[in-house]
Structures are given as C-alpha cells and as structure tokens.
Protein backbone atom coordinates (compact mmCIF):
# COMPACT_ATOMS: atom_id res chain seq x y z
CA UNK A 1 0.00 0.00 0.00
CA UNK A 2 1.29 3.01 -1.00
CA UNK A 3 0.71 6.28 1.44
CA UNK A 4 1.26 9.40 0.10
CA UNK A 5 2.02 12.85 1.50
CA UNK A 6 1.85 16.77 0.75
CA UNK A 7 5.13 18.71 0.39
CA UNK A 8 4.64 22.47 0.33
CA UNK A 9 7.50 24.98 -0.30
CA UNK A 10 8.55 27.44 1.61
CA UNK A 11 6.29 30.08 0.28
CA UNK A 12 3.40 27.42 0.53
CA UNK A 13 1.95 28.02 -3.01
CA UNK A 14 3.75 24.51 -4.65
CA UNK A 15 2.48 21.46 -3.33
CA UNK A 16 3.82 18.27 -4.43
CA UNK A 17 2.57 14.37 -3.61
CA UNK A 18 5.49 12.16 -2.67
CA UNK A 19 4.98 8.85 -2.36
CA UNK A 20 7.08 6.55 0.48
CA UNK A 21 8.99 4.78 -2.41
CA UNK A 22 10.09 8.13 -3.22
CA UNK A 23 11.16 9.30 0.42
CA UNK A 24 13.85 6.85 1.41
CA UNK A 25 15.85 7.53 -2.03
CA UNK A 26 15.64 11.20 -1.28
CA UNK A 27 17.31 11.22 2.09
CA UNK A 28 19.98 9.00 0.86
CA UNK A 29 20.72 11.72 -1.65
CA UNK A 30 20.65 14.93 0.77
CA UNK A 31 22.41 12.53 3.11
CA UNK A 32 25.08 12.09 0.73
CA UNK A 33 25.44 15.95 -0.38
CA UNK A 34 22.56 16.30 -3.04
CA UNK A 35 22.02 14.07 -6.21
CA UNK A 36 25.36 15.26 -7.80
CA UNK A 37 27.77 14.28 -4.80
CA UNK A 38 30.09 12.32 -5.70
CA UNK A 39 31.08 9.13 -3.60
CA UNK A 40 34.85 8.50 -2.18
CA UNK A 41 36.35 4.76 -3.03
CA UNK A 42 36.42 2.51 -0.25
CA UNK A 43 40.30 2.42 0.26
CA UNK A 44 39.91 -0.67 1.17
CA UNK A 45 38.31 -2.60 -1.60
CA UNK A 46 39.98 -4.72 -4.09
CA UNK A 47 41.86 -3.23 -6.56
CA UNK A 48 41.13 -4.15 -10.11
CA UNK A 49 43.55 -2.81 -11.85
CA UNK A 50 46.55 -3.41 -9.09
CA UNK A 51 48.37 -5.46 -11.34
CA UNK A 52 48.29 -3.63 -14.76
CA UNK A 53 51.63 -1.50 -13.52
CA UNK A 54 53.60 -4.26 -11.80
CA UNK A 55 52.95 -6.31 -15.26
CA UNK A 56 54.56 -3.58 -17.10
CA UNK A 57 57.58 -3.04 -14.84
CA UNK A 58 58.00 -6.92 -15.27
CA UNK A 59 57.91 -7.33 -19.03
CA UNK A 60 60.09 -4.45 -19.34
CA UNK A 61 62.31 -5.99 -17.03
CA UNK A 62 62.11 -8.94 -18.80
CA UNK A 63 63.15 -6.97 -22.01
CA UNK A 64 65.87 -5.07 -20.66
CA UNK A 65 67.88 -6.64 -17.92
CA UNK A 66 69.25 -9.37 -20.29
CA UNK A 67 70.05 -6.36 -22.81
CA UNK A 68 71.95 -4.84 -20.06
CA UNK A 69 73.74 -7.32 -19.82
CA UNK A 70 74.55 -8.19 -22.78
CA UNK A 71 75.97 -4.76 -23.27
CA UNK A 72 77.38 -4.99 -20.18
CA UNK A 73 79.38 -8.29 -21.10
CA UNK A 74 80.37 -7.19 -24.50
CA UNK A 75 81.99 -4.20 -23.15
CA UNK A 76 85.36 -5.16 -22.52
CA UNK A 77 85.62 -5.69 -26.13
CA UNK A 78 85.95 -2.06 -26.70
CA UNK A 79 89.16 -1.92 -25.26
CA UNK A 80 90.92 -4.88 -27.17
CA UNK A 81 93.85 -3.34 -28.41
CA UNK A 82 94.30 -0.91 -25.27
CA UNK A 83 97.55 -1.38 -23.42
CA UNK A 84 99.17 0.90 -20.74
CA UNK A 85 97.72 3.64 -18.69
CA UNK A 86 94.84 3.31 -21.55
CA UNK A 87 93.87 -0.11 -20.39
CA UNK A 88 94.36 1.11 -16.42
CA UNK A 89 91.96 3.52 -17.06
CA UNK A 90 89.72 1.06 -18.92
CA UNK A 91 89.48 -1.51 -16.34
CA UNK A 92 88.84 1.25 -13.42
CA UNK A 93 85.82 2.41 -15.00
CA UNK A 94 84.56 -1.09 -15.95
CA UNK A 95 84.70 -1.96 -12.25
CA UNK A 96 82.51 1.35 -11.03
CA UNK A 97 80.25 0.65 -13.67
CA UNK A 98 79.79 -3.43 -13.26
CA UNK A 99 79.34 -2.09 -9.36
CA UNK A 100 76.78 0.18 -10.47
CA UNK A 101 74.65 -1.98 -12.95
CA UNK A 102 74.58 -5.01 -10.76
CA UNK A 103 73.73 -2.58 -7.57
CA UNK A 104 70.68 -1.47 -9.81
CA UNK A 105 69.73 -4.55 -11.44
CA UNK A 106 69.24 -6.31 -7.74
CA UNK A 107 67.26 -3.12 -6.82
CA UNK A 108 64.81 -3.54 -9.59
CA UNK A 109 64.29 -6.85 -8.94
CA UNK A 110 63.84 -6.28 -5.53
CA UNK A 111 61.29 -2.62 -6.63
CA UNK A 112 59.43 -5.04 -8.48
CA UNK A 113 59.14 -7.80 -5.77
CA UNK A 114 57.54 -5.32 -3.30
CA UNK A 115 55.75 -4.05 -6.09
CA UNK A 116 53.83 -7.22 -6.69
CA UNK A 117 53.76 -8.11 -2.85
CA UNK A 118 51.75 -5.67 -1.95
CA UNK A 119 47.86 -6.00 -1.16
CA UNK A 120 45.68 -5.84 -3.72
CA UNK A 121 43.53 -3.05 -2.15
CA UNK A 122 42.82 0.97 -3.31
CA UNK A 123 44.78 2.24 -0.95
CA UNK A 124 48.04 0.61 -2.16
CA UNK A 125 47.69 1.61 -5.60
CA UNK A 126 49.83 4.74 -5.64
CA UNK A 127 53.00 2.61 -3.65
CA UNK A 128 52.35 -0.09 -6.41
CA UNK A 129 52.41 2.59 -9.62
CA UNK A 130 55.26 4.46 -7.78
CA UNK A 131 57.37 0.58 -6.94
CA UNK A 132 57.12 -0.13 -10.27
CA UNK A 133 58.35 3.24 -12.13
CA UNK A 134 61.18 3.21 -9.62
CA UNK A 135 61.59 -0.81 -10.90
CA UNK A 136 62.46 0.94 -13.99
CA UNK A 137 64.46 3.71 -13.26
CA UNK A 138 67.14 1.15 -11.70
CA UNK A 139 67.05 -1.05 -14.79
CA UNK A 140 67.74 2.40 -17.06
CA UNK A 141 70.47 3.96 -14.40
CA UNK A 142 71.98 0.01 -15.14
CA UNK A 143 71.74 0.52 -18.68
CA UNK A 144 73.03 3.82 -18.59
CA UNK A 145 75.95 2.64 -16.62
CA UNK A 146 76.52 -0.13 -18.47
CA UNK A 147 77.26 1.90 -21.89
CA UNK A 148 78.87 4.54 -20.51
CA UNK A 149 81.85 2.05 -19.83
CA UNK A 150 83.32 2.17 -23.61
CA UNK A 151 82.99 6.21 -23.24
C-alpha cells in the first residue's frame, strides 16, 4: 500500500505528492550531499587494476635486464687493443660501472618484488604505480651505466 504525502515549499503556493517509495531515495541523496555528490572509493576494496603496472615493470624488465647485460658483457671488447695507462683507465671504470649496474639490477628486482607483494587493495595503488616506475628507473640507471663504460 502506498501512502502518500503533501510537500509544500517554503512560500506554501507549490504542493507536491510524494509517495514513500520516493522518500527513502531522497534522504539518501541529501544525506550524501545532493544528487550530484560524488562518492569517495572505499580504500579498502579490491583493486582491479593493481596489477596492470607491476605487469609492465616486469615485461620491461624482462626486455631489458638481459640487454643490459649483454651490453654490459660485451663491453670489454671495446678496449681490445688498449695497453698501458689506456687499459688502467679502462678496467677502473669497468669496475665502477659493473658495481653500479649489478647494484641497480638487484634493486629492480627487488622494486618489483615489493611491487607485486603488496595488497591488492585501493589504498596501495599509488605505492604499487610508484614501486614499479622506480623498478624501472634502476634497470635504465643500469643501462646507462653499463654503456657509458666504452665512453
């Protein structure tokens, strides 16, 4: 059975019937700040898209950490026919730089391990994103290190 009421405006020349059906869904809406408010994610609910950046991070990983080392390995090649203070030189700055690009190789493996450890809720979603990119990063300042050994 439906009951019905009389609203009247403020000026009490508009009268309108609202039903009960009707009453309920109104005060949910001036409860929640009008009918345009816009609702806040639960933090804690499941993230659906959590693993869309630790994915990346990994198959670019998986791209570029064997390239780095590749480049890494061939390396000493560029100094072949070095001898002396040439070679010295050579071999000092192959050492920083095999420091540096295994240093930041583990550290992007390890970036990437948090980064797909984490819980698969809304609030983690910026530490994921950010866990990832930083993933990255390491494998590039590898890279970088790696190629600026022949320089």
């Amino acid at each position: 059975m439906c009951r019905a009421r009389a609203e009247r405006s403020s000026g009490g020349m508009a009268e309108r019937v609202v039903t009960d059906e009707e009453s309920p869904a109104r005060e949910r809406e001036s409860a929640a700040g009008g009918a345009g408010a816009v609702e806040t994610p639960d933090p804690d609910a499941r993230d659906g898209a959590g693993w869309v950046a630790p994915l990346l991070a990994t198959l670019a990983g998986l791209a570029g950490c064997p390239f780095t080392l590749l480049v890494w390995g061939l390396s000493p090649m560029a100094c072949d026919s070095c001898a002396g203070a040439e070679l010295a030189a050579f071999e000092s700055r192959y050492q920083v730089a095999s420091v540096v690009t295994w240093i930041s190789l583990g550290l992007a493996a390890i970036l990437l391990t948090v980064s797909w450890s984490l819980p698969w809720v809304r609030r983690y979603s910026a530490a994921r994103v950010g866990y990832a990119l930083g993933a990255g990063c390491a494998g590039v300042v590898g890279l970088t290190a790696a190629l600026t050994v022949a320089g």
